[in-house]
N, C-alpha and C. Protein backbone atom coordinates (compact mmCIF):
# COMPACT_ATOMS: atom_id res chain seq x y z
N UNK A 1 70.80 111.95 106.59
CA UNK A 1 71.36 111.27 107.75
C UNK A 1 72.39 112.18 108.37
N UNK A 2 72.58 112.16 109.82
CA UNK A 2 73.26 112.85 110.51
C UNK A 2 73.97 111.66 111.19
N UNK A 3 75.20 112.25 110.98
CA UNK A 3 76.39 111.31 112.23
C UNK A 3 75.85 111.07 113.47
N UNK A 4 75.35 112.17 113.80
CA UNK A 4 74.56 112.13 115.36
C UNK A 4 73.55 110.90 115.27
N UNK A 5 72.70 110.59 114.47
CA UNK A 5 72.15 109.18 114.31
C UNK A 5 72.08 108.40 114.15
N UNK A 6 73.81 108.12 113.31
CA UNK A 6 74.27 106.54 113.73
C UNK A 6 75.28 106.66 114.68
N UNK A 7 75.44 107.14 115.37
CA UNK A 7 76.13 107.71 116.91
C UNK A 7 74.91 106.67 117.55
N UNK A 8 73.97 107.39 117.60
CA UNK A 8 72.90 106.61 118.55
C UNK A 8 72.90 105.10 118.11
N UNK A 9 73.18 104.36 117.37
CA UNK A 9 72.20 103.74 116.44
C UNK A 9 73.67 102.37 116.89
N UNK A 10 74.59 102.92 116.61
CA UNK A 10 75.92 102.10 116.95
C UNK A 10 77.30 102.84 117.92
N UNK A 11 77.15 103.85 118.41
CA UNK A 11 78.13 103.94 119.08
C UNK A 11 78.89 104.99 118.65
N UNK A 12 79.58 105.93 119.30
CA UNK A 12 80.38 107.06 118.84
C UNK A 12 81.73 106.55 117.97
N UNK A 13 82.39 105.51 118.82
CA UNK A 13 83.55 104.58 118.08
C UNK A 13 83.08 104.29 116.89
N UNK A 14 81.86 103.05 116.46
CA UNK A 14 82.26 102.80 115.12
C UNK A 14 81.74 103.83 114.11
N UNK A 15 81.19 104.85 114.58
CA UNK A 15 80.66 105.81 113.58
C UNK A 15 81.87 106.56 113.08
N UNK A 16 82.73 106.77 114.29
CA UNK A 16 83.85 107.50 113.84
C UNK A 16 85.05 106.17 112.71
N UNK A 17 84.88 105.13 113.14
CA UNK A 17 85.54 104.27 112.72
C UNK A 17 85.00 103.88 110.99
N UNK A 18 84.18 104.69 110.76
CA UNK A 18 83.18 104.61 109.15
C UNK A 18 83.86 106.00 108.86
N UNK A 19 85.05 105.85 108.27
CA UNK A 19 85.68 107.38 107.79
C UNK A 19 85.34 108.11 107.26
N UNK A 20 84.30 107.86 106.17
CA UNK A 20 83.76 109.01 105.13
C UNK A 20 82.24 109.01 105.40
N UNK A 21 81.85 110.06 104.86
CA UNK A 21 80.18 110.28 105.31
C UNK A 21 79.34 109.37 104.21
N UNK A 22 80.25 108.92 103.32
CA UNK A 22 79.96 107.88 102.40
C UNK A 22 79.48 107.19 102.48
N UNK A 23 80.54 106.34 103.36
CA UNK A 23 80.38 104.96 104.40
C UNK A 23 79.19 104.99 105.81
N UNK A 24 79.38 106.18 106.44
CA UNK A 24 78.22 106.84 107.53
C UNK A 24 76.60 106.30 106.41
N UNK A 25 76.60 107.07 105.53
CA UNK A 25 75.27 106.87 104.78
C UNK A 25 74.91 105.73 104.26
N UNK A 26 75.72 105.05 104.07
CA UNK A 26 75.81 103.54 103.68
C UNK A 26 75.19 102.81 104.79
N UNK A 27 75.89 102.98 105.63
CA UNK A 27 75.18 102.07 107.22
C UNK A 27 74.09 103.10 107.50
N UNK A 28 73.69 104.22 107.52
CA UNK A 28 72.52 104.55 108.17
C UNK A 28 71.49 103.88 107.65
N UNK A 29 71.19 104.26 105.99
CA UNK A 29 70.79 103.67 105.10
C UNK A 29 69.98 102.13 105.33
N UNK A 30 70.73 101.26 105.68
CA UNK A 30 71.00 99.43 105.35
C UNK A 30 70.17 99.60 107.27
N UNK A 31 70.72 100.18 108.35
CA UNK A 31 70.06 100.40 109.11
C UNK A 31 68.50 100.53 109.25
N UNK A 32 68.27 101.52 108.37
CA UNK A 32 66.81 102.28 108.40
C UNK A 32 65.90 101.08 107.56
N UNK A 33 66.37 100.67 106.42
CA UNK A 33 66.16 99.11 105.82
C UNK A 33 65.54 97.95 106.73
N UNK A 34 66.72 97.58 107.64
CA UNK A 34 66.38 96.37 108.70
C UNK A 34 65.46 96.63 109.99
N UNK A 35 65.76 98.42 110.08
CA UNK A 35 65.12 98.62 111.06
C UNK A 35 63.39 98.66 110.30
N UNK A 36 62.73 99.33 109.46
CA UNK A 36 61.40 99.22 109.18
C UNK A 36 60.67 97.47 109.08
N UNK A 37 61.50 96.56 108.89
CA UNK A 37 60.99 95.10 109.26
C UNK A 37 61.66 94.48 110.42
N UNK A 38 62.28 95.17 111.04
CA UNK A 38 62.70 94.02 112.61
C UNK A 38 63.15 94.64 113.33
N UNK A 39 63.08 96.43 113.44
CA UNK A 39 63.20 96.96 114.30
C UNK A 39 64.70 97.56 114.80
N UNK A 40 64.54 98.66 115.75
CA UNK A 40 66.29 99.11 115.50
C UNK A 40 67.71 98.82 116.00
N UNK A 41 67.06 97.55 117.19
CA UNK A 41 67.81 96.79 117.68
C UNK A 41 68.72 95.57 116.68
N UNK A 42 67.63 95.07 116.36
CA UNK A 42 68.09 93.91 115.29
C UNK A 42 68.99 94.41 114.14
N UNK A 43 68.34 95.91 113.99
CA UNK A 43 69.18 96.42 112.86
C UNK A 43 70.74 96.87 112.99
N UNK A 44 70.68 97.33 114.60
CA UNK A 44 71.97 97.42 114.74
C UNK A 44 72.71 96.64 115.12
N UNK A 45 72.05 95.03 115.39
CA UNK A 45 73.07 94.25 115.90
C UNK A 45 73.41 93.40 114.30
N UNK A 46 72.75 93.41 113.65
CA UNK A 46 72.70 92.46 111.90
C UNK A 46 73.78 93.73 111.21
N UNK A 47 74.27 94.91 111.82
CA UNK A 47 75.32 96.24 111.03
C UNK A 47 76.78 95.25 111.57
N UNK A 48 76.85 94.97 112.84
CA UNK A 48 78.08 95.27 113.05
C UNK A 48 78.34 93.50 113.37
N UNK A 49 77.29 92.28 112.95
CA UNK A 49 77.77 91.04 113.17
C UNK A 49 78.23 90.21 112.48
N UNK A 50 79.00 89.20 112.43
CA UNK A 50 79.22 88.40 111.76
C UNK A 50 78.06 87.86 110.39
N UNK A 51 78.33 88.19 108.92
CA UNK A 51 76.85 87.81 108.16
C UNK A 51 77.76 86.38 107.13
N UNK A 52 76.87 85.75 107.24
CA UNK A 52 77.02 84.65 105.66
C UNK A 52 77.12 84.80 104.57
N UNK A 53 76.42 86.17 104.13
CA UNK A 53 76.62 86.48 102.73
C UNK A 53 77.84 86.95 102.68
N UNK A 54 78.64 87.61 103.76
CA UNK A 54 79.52 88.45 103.38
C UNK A 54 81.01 87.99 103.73
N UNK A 55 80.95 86.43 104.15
CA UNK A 55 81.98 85.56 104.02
C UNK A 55 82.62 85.61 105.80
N UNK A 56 81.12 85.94 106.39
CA UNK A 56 81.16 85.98 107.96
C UNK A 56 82.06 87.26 108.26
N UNK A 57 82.19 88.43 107.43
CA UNK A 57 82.54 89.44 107.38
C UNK A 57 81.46 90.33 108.24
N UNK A 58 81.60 91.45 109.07
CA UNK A 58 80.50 92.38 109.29
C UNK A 58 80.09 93.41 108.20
N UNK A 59 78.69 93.50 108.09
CA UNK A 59 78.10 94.94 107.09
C UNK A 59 78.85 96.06 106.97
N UNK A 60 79.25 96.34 108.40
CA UNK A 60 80.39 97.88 108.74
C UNK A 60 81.60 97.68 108.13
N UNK A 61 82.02 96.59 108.79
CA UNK A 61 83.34 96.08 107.68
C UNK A 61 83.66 96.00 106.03
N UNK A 62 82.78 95.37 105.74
CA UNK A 62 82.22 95.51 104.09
C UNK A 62 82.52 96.79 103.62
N UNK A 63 81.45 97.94 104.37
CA UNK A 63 81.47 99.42 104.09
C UNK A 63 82.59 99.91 104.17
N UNK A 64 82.92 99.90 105.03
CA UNK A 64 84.33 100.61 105.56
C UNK A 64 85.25 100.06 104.49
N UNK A 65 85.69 98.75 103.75
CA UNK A 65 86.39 98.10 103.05
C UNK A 65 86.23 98.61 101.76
N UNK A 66 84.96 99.73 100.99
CA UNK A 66 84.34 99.48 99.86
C UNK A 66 83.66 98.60 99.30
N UNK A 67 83.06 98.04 100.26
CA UNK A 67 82.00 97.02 99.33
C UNK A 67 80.46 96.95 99.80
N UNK A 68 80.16 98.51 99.83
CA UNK A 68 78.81 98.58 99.69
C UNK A 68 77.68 97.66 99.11
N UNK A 69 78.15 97.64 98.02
CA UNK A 69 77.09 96.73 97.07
C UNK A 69 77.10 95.25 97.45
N UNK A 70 77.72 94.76 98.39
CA UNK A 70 78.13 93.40 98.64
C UNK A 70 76.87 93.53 100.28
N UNK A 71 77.36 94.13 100.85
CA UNK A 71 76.37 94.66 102.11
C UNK A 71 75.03 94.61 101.95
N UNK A 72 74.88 95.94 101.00
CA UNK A 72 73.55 95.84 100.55
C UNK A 72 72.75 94.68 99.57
N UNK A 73 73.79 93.65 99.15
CA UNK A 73 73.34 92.67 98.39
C UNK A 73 72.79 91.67 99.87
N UNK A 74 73.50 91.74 101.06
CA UNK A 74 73.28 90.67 102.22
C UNK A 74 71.86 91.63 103.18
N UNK A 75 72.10 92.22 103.09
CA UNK A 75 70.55 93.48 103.40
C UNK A 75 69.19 92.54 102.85
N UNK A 76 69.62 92.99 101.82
CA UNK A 76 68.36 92.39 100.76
C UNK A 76 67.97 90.79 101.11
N UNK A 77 69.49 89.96 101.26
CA UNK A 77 68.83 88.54 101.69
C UNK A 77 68.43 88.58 102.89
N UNK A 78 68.96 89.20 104.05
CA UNK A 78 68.44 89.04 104.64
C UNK A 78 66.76 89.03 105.14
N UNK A 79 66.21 90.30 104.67
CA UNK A 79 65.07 91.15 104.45
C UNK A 79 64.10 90.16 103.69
N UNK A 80 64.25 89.36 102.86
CA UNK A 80 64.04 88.01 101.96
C UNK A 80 64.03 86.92 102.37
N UNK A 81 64.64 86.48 103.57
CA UNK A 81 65.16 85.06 104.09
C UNK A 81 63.33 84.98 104.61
C-alpha cells in the first residue's frame, strides 16, 4: 500500500491524520476488504462513519486510537451481516 492510495481512497487530510504507516495499512487494508464485496465507495464511506460495533466510534478513529483489532473485528461483521 502506498499513501498515495488511501489519499485517493479518503482524502489527503485523513490520510495524513492516520500518523503512522501502521495505521495507513490498517485502513488501506479493511478498505480493500469492503471494497472486494461492496465496492470502493461504500468502503470508504463504512472507514470514516459512525459503526455499532465500535461504540458508534469511526474505523479511522479506532486505528488512529490503537485499536486495530476492534476495527477489523467490525470489518468482519460487517462483511457477515
Amino acid at each position: 500500500m502506498t499513501a498515495h492510495a488511501l489519499t485517493d481512497v479518503i482524502g489527503p487530510t485523513l490520510t495524513d491524520w492516520l500518523d503512522t504507516d501502521e495505521h495507513r495499512d490498517h485502513a488501506w487494508n479493511l478498505h480493500q476488504r469492503i471494497t472486494a464485496q461492496h465496492g470502493p465507495y461504500i468502503a470508504a464511506a463504512w472507514l470514516i462513519g459512525m459503526n455499532p460495533h465500535l461504540n458508534d466510534d469511526s474505523p479511522l478513529n479506532a486505528i488512529r486510537n490503537g485499536h486495530s483489532a476492534d476495527a477489523r473485528a467490525a470489518a468482519y461483521a460487517h462483511l457477515n451481516d
